[in-house]
Protein backbone atom coordinates (compact mmCIF):
# COMPACT_ATOMS: atom_id res chain seq x y z
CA UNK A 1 11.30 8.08 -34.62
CA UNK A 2 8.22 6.69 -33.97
CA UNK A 3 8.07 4.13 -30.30
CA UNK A 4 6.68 0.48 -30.52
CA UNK A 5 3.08 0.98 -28.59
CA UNK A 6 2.67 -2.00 -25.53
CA UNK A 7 2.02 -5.05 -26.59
CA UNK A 8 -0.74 -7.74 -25.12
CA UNK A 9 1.29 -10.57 -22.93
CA UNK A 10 5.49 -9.51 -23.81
CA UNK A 11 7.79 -11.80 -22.64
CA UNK A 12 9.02 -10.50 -19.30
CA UNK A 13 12.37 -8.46 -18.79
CA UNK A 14 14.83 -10.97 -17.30
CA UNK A 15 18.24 -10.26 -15.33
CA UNK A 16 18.72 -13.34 -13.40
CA UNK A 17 22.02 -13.35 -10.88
CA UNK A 18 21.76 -16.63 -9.83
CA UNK A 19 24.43 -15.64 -6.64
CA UNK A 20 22.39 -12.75 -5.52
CA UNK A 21 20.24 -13.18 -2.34
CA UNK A 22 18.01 -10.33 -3.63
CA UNK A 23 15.02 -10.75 -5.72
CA UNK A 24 13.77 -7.38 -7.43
CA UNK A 25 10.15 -6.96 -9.38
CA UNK A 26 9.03 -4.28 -11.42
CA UNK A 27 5.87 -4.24 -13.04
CA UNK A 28 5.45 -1.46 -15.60
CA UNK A 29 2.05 -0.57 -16.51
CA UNK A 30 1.39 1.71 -19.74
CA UNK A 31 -0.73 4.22 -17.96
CA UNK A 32 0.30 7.42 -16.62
CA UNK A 33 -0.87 11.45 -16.08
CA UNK A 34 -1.26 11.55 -20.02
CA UNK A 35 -4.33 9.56 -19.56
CA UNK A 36 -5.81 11.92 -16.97
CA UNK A 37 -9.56 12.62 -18.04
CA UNK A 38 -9.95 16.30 -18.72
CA UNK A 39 -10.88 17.53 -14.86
CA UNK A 40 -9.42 15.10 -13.52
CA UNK A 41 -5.78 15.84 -13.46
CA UNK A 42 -4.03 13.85 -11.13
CA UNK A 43 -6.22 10.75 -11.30
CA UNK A 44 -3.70 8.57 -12.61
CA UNK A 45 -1.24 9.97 -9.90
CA UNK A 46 -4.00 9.22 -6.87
CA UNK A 47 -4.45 5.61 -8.20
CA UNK A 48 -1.33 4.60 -8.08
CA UNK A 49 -0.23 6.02 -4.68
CA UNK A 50 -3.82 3.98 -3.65
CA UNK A 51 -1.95 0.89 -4.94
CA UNK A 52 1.06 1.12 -3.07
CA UNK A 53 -0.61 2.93 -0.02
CA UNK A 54 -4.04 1.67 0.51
CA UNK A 55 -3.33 -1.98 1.57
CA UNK A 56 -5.45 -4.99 -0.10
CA UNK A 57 -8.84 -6.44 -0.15
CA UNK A 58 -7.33 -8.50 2.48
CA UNK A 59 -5.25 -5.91 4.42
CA UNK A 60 -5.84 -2.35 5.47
CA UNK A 61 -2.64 -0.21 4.90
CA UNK A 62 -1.35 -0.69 7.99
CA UNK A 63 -1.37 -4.61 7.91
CA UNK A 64 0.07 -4.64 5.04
CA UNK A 65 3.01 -2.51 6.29
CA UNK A 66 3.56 -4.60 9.50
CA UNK A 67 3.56 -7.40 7.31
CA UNK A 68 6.39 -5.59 5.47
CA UNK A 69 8.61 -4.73 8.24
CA UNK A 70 10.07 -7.98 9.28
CA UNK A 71 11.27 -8.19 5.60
CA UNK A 72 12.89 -4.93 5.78
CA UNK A 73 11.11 -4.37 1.88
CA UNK A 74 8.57 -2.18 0.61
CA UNK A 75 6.11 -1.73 -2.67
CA UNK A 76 6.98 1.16 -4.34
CA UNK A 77 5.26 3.30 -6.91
CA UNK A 78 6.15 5.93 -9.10
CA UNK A 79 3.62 7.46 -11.74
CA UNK A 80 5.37 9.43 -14.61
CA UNK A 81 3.41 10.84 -17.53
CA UNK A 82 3.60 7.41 -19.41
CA UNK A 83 4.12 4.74 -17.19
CA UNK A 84 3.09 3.78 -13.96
CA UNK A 85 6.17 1.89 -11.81
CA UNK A 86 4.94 -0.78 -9.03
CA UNK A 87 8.80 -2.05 -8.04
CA UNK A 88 10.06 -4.04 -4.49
CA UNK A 89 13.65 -5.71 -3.61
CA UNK A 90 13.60 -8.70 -1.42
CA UNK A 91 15.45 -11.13 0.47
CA UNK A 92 15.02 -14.21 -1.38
CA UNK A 93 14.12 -16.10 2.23
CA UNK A 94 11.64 -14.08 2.44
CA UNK A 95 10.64 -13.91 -1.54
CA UNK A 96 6.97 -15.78 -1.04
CA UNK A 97 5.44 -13.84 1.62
CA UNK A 98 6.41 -10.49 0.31
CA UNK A 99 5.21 -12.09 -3.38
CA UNK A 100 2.18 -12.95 -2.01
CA UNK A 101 1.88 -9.00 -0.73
CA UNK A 102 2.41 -7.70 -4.03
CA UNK A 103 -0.19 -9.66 -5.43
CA UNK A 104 -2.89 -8.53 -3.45
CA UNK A 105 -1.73 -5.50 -4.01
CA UNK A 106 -1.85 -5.60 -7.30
CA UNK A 107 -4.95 -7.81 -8.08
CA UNK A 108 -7.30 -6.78 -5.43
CA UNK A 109 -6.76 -3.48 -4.10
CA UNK A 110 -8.67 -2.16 -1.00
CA UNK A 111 -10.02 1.40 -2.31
CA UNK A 112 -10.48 2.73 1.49
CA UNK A 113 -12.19 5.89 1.54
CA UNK A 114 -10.22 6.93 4.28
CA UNK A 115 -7.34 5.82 2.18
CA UNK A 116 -8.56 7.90 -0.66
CA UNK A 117 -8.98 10.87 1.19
CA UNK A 118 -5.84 10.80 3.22
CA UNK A 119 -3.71 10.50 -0.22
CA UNK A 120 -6.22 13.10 -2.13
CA UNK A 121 -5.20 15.57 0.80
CA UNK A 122 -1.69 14.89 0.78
CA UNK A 123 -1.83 15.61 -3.34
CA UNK A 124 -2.92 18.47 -2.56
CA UNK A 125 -1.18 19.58 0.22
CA UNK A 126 2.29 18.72 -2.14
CA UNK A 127 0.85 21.23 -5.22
CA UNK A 128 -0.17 24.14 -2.39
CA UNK A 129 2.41 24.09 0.18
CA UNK A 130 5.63 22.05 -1.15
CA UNK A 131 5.64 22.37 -4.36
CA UNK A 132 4.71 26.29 -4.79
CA UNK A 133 5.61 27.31 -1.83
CA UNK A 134 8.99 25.73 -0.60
CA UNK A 135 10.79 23.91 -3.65
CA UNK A 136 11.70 26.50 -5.24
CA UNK A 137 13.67 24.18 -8.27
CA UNK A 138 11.18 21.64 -8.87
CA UNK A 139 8.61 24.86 -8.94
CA UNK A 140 11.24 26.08 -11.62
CA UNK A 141 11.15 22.79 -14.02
CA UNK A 142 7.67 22.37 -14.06
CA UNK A 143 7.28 26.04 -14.69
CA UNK A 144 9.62 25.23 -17.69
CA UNK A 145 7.29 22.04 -18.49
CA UNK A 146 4.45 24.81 -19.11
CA UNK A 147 6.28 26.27 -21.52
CA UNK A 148 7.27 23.39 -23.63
CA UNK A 149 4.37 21.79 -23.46
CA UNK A 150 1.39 23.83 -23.65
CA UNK A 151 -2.14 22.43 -23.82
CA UNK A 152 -0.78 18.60 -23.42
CA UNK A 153 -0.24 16.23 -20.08
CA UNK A 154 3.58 16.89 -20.36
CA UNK A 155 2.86 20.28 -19.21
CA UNK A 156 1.59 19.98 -15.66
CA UNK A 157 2.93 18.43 -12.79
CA UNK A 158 2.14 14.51 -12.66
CA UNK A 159 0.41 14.65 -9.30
CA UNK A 160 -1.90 16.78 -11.09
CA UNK A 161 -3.76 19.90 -10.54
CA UNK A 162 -5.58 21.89 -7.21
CA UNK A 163 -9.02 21.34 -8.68
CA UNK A 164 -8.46 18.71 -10.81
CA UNK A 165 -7.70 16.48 -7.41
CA UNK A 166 -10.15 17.79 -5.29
CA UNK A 167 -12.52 16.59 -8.41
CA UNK A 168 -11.78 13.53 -7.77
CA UNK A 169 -13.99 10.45 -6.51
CA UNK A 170 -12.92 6.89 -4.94
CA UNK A 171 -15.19 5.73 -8.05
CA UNK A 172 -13.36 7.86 -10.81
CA UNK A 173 -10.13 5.71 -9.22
CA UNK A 174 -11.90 2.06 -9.31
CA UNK A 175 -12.70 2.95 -12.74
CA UNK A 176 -9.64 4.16 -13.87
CA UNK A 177 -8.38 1.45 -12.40
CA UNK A 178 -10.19 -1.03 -13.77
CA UNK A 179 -9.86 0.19 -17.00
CA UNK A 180 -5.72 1.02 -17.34
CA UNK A 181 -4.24 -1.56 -15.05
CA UNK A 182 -4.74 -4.48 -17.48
CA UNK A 183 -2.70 -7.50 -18.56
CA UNK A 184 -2.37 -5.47 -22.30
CA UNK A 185 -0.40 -2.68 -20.42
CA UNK A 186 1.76 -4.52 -18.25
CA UNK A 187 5.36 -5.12 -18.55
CA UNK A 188 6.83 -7.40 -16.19
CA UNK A 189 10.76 -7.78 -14.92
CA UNK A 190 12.10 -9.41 -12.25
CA UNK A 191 16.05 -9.86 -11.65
CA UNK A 192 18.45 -11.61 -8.82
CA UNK A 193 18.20 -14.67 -7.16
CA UNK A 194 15.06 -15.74 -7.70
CA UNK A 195 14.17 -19.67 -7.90
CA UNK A 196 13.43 -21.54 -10.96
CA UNK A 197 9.54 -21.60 -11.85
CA UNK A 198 9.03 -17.90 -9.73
CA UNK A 199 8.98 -15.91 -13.71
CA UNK A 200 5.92 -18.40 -14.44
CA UNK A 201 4.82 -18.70 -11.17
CA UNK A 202 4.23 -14.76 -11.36
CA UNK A 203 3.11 -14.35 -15.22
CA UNK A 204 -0.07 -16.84 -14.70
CA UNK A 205 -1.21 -14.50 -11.65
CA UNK A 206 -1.01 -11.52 -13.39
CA UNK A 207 -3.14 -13.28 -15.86
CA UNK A 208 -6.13 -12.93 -13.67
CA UNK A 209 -5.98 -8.88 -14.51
CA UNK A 210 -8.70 -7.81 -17.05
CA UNK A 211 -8.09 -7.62 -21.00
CA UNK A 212 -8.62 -4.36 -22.03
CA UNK A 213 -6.52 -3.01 -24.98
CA UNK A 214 -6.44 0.84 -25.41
CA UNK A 215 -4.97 3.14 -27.89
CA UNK A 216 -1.35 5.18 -26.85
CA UNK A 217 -1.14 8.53 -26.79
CA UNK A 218 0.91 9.69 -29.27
CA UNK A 219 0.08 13.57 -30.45
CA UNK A 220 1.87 16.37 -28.79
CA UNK A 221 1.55 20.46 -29.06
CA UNK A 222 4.62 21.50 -28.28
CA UNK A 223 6.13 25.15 -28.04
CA UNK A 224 6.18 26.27 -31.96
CA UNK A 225 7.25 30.10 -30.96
CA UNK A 226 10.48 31.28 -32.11
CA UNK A 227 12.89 33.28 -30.19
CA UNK A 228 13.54 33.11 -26.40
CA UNK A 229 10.68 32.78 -24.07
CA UNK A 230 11.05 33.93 -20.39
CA UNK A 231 8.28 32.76 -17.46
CA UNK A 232 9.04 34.73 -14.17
CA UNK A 233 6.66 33.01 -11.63
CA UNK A 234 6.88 35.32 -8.72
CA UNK A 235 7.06 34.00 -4.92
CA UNK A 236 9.23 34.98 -1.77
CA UNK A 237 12.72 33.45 -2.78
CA UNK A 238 16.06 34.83 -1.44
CA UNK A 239 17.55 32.66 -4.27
CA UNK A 240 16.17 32.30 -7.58
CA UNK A 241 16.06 29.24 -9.25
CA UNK A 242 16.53 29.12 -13.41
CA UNK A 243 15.59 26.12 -15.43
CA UNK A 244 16.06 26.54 -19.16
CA UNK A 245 14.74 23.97 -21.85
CA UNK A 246 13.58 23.45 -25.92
CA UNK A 247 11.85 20.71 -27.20
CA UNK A 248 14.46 17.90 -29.25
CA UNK A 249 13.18 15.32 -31.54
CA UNK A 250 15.21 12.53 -30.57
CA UNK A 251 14.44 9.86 -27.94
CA UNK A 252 16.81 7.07 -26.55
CA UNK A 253 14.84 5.26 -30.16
CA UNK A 254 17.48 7.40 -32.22
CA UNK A 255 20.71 6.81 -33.24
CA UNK A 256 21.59 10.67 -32.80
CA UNK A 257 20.62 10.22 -28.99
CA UNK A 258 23.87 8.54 -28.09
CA UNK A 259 25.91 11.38 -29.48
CA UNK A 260 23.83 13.68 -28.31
CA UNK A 261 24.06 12.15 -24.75
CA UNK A 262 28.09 12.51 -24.60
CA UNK A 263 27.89 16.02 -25.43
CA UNK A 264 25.47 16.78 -23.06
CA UNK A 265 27.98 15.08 -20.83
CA UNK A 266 30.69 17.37 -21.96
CA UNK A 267 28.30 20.59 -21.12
CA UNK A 268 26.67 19.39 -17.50
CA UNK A 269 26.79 15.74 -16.06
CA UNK A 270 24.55 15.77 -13.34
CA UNK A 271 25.65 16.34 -9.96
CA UNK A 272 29.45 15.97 -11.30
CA UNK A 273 32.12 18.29 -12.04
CA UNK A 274 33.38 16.91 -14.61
CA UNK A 275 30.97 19.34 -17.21
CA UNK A 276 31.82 22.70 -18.74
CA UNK A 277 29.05 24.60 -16.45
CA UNK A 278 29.64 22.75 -13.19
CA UNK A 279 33.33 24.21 -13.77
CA UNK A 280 32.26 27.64 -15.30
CA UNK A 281 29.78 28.53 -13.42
CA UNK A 282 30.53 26.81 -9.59
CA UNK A 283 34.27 26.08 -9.95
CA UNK A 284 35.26 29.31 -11.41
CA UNK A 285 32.74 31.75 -10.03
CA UNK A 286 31.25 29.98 -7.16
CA UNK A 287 27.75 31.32 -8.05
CA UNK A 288 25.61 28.43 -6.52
CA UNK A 289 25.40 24.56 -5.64
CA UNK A 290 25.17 23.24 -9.31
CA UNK A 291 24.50 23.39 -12.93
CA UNK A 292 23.29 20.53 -15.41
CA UNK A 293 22.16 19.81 -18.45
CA UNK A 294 20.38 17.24 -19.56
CA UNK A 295 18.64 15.38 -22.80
CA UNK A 296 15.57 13.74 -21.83
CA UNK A 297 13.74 13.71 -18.55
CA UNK A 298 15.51 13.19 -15.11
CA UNK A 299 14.67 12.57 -11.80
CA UNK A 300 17.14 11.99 -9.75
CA UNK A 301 16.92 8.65 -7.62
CA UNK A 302 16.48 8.93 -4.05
CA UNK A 303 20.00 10.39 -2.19
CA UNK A 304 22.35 9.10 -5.16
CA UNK A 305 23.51 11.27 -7.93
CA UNK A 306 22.10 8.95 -10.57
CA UNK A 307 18.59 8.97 -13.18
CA UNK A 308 15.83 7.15 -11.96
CA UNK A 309 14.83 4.18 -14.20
CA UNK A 310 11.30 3.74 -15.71
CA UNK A 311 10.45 7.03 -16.76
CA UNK A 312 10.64 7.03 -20.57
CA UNK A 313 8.87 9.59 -22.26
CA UNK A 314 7.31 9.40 -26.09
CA UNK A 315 8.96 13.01 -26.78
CA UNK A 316 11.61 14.78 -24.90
CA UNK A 317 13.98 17.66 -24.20
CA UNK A 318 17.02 19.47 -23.90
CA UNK A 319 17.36 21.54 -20.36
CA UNK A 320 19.45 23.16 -18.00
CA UNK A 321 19.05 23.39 -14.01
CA UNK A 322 20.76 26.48 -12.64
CA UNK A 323 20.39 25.30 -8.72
CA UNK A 324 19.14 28.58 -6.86
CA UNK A 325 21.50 31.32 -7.24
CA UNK A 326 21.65 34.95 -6.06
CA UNK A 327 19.20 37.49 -8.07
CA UNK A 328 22.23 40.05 -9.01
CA UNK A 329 23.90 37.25 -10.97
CA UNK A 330 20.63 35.61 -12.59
CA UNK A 331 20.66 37.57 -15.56
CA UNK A 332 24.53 37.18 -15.81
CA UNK A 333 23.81 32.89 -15.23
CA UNK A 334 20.96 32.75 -18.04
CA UNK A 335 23.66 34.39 -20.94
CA UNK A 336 26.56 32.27 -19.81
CA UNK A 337 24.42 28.74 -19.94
CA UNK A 338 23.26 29.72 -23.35
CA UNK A 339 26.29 30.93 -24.75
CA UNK A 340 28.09 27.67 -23.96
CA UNK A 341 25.18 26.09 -25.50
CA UNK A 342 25.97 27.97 -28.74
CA UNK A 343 29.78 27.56 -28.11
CA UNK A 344 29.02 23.73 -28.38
CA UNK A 345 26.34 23.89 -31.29
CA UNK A 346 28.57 26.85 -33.40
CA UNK A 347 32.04 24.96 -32.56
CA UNK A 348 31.80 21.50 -31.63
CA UNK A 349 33.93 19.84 -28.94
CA UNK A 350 37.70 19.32 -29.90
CA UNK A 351 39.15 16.38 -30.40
CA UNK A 352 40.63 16.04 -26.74
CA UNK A 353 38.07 17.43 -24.78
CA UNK A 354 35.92 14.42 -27.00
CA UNK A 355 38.39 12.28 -25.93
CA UNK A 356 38.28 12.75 -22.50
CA UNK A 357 34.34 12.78 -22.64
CA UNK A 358 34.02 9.41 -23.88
CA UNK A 359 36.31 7.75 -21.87
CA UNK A 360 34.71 9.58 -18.51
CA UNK A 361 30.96 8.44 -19.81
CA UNK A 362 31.74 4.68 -20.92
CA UNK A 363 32.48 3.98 -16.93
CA UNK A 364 30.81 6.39 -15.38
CA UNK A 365 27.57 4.90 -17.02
CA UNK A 366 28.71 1.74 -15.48
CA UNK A 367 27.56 2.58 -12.08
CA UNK A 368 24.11 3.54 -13.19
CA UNK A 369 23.32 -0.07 -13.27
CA UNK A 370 25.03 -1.57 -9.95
CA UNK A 371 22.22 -3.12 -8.44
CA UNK A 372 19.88 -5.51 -9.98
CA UNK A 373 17.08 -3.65 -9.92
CA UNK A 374 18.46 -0.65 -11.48
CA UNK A 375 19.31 -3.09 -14.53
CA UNK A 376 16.01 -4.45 -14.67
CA UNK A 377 14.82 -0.45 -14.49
CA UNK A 378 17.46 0.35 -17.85
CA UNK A 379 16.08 -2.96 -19.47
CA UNK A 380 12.99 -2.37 -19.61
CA UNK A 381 13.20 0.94 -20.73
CA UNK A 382 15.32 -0.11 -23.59
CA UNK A 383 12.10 -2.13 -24.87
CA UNK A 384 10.27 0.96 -24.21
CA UNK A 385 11.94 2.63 -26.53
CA UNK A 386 12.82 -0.38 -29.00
CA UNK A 387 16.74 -0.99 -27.87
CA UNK A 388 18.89 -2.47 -25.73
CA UNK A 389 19.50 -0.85 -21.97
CA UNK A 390 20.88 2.24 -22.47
CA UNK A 391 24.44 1.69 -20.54
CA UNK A 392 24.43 -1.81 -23.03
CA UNK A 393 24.06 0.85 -26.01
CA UNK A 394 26.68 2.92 -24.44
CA UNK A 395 29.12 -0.12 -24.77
CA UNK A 396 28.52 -0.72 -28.33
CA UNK A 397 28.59 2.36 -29.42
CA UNK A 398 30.90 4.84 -27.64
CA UNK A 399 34.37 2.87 -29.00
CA UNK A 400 33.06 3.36 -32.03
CA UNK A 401 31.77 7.27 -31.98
CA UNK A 402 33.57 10.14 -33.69
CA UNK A 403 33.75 13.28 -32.72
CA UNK A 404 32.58 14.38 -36.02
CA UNK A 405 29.40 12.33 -35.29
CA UNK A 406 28.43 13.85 -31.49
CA UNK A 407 29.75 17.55 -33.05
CA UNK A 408 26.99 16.82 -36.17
CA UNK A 409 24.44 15.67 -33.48
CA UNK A 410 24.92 18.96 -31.64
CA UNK A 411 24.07 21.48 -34.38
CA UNK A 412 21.47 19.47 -35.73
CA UNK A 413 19.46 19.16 -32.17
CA UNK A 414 20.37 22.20 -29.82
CA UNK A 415 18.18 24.91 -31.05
CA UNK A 416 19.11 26.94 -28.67
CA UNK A 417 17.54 30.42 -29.85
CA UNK A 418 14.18 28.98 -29.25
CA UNK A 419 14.42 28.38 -25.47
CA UNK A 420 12.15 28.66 -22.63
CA UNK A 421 13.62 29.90 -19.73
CA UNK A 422 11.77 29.86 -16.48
CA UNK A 423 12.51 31.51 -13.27
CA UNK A 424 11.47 31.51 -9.85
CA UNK A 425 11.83 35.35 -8.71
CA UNK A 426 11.85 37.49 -5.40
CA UNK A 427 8.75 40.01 -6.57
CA UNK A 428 11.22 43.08 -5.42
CA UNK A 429 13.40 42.72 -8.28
CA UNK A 430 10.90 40.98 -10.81
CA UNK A 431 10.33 43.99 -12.65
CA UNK A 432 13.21 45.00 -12.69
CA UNK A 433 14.58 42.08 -13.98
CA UNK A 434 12.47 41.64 -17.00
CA UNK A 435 12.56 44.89 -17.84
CA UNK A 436 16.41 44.44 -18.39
CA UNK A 437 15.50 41.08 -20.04
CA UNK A 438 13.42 42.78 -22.69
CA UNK A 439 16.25 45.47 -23.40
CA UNK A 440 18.97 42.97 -23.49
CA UNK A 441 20.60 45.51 -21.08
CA UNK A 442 24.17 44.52 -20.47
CA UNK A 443 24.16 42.08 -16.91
CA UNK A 444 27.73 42.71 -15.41
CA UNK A 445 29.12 40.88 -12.15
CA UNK A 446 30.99 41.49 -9.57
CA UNK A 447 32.92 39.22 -6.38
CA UNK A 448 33.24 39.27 -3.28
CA UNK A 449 36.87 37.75 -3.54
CA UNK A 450 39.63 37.81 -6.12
CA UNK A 451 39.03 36.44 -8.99
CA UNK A 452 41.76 35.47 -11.79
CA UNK A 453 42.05 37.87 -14.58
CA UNK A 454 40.67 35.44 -17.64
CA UNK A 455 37.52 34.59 -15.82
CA UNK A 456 37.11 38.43 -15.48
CA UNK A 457 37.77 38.91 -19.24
CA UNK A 458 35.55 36.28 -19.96
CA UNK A 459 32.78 38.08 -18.14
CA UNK A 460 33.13 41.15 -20.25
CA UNK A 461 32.51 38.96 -22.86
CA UNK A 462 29.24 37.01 -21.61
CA UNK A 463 27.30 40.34 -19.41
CA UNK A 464 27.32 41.91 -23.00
CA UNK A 465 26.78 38.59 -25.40
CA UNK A 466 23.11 39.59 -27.11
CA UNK A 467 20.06 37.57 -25.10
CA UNK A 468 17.52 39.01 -27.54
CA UNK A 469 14.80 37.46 -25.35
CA UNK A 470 11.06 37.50 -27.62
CA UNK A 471 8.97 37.45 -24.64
CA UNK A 472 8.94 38.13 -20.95
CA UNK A 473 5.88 37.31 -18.49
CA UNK A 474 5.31 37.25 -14.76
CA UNK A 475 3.12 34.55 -13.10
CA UNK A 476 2.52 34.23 -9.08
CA UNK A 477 3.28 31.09 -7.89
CA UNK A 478 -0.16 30.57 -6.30
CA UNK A 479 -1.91 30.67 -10.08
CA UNK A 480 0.15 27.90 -11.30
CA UNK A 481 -1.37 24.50 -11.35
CA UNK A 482 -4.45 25.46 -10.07
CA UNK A 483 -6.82 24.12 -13.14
């Protein structure tokens, strides 16, 4: 389905709590790394962090965060591919002065070079020494973001690239600026306490930004290869981490997303253990920390186990995240997350274990939403994507599902023979490992402690299940994202 592009001067997203004593704001603009100029790759990443990090016209960076302190609040920013996220929670005492932050913030920026540079350095720094060199599982799902999205935005990291940062000038950011942070791409929300006349108060500033309408992107090359795709991107790693993923064509805009969402639930609830692989894998084996799946983009919000709100996507896709587990059961770890991924497509879930599904997700989605801000954050992504919050949608429709419905959603959307599997590998055993990738040599495992008999049977089963990967390549870490 096709998403609603922005729209000039929206009525702002509203979730007043009249009791609260906290006043949250999120301003949503409709720019993000999509809209990166070719060589510029991580402009739209280095303007907003200059927002949120480079103090006003009025206030150098650091005045503007001793102004902050004594209201125990900040002004956040998050850029995604297709939205840029400028959010704050406040005591309502203390609502006007921070207000009156945000707006410089937001209408007259400082652009410090020494700002600029500080932040340009730090981008960098995060591609060349954090992100390739010690986290090894983000590494692995933008590896995977490669795959699935060659040749397009979606398929590099959203701080951008080495040289395409470095390429960077303060001008290229007061243009950018200038020309993306308009009135037409804004969406505002504000929920809690706040006092009558704020909503208006704050719609006739933001007014004073410039009118510049601009076309959405909306074309996308995604991965059209059949078969099984495997990216081994090579680095010093004495666990490897696996992120699997294939392109779905359904978005939180489709009725088969809500399905599709409870039996993703079924197969890997984030940082639960109430899904199949979280039991399978951890429970029963005790391979590693954690395994997930997911059906759109996640990022997981600060400490909590929860999705970050306000980072909707125009296209999005199935994956798994195998948390870093040892190389002699990698191979074993890929063919057992697949094969329940088939299990679920081929059979369906039963009528109990849909059951029991449905009644964990309809409150467990509850507590995705228990401050105010985090409801303004699912609000406004519901007009994103032309519905009502998600964990609203949830309500409506999950009494109502069948378990015909989710098993139908299922073999429709989780092509699972097309994936793209990418792993972050030791170089000792690289070779060695794709090698029996490409063979489809049998991958059996063995514990260091008893195990019960039917998990053991079940292994037989899985180390010799047919991969049939297509394709295997090997990467170095240090080549990726460079360009």
């Amino acid at each position: 389905m096709s998403l609603p592009a922005p729209k000039a001067r929206r009525s702002p997203s509203l979730v007043p709590s009249p009791d609260s004593p906290l006043v949250s704001v999120r301003l949503l603009f409709h720019v993000g790394s999509v809209d990166d100029p070719p060589g510029k790759e991580g402009l739209a990443a280095l303007t907003g962090a200059l927002l949120a990090e480079g103090g006003s016209r009025g206030l150098t960076y650091k005045e503007l965060l001793d102004s902050l302190y004594p209201m125990a609040a900040s002004i956040d920013v998050h850029v995604d591919k297709d939205v840029t996220v400028l959010s704050g929670t406040v005591h309502r005492d203390n609502l006007d002065g921070y207000y009156d932050l945000l707006r410089q913030v937001v209408l007259t920026p400082r652009f410090d070079p020494t700002d600029f540079h500080r932040l340009q350095v730090d981008h960098v720094h995060h591609l060349e020494n954090v992100l390739r060199a010690a986290d090894d599982e983000n590494l692995g799902k933008e590896a995977l973001a490669t795959m699935l999205y060659e040749e397009h935005p979606y398929g590099r990291p959203t701080i951008g690239t080495v040289q395409g940062i470095r390429s960077i000038r303060l001008d290229d950011v007061k243009s950018f600026h200038a020309a993306r942070f308009t009135r037409d791409q804004l969406d505002l929300g504000i929920a809690g306490g706040y006092p009558a006349g704020f909503v208006e108060r704050v719609q006739a500033d933001l007014d004073e930004l410039p009118s510049c309408p601009l076309p959405t992107e909306s074309s996308f090359r995604l991965r059209s290869r059949p078969g099984i795709e495997v990216l081994l991107v090579t680095k010093p790693a004495r666990a490897w981490a696996i992120s699997i993923g294939f392109p779905i064509d359904v978005t939180r805009a489709d009725d088969d997303y809500y399905p599709l969402l409870l039996a993703n639930s079924y197969l890997g609830e984030h940082r639960t253990f109430h899904g199949v692989l979280m039991g399978k894998m951890r429970s029963d084996r005790g391979f590693n920390y954690g395994d997930y799946s997911y059906i759109e983009s996640f990022l997981q919000e600060g400490g909590s186990p929860f999705p970050l709100p306000n980072i909707p996507r125009r296209t999005q896709f199935f994956s798994i995240w195998i948390r870093p587990i040892e190389a002699r059961y990698a191979h074993f770890a890929i063919r057992q997350s697949l094969r329940e991924v088939e299990r679920l497509q081929r059979e369906g879930m039963t009528a109990a274990s849909f059951a029991a599904t449905r009644e964990f997700l309809l409150h467990y989605s509850r507590l995705w939403t228990q401050t105010a801000s985090r409801r303004l954050g699912y609000e406004m992504d519901g007009r994103f994507y032309g519905r009502a919050s998600l964990v609203d949608e949830l309500e409506k429709r999950l009494p109502r599902m069948t378990v015909e419905q989710v098993n139908a959603a299922a073999r429709r959307h989780l092509r699972w023979r097309d994936a793209s599997v990418a792993v972050v590998a030791d170089p000792e055993g690289a070779a060695s490992f794709a090698e029996a990738l490409r063979t489809d040599a049998p991958s059996p495992v063995s514990y260091d402690t008893g195990t019960r008999p039917e998990v053991l049977a079940e292994d037989r089963e899985i180390s010799a299940w047919p991969l049939e990967v297509s394709r295997v390549r090997m990467v170095r870490a240090e080549e990726l994202f460079e360009r």
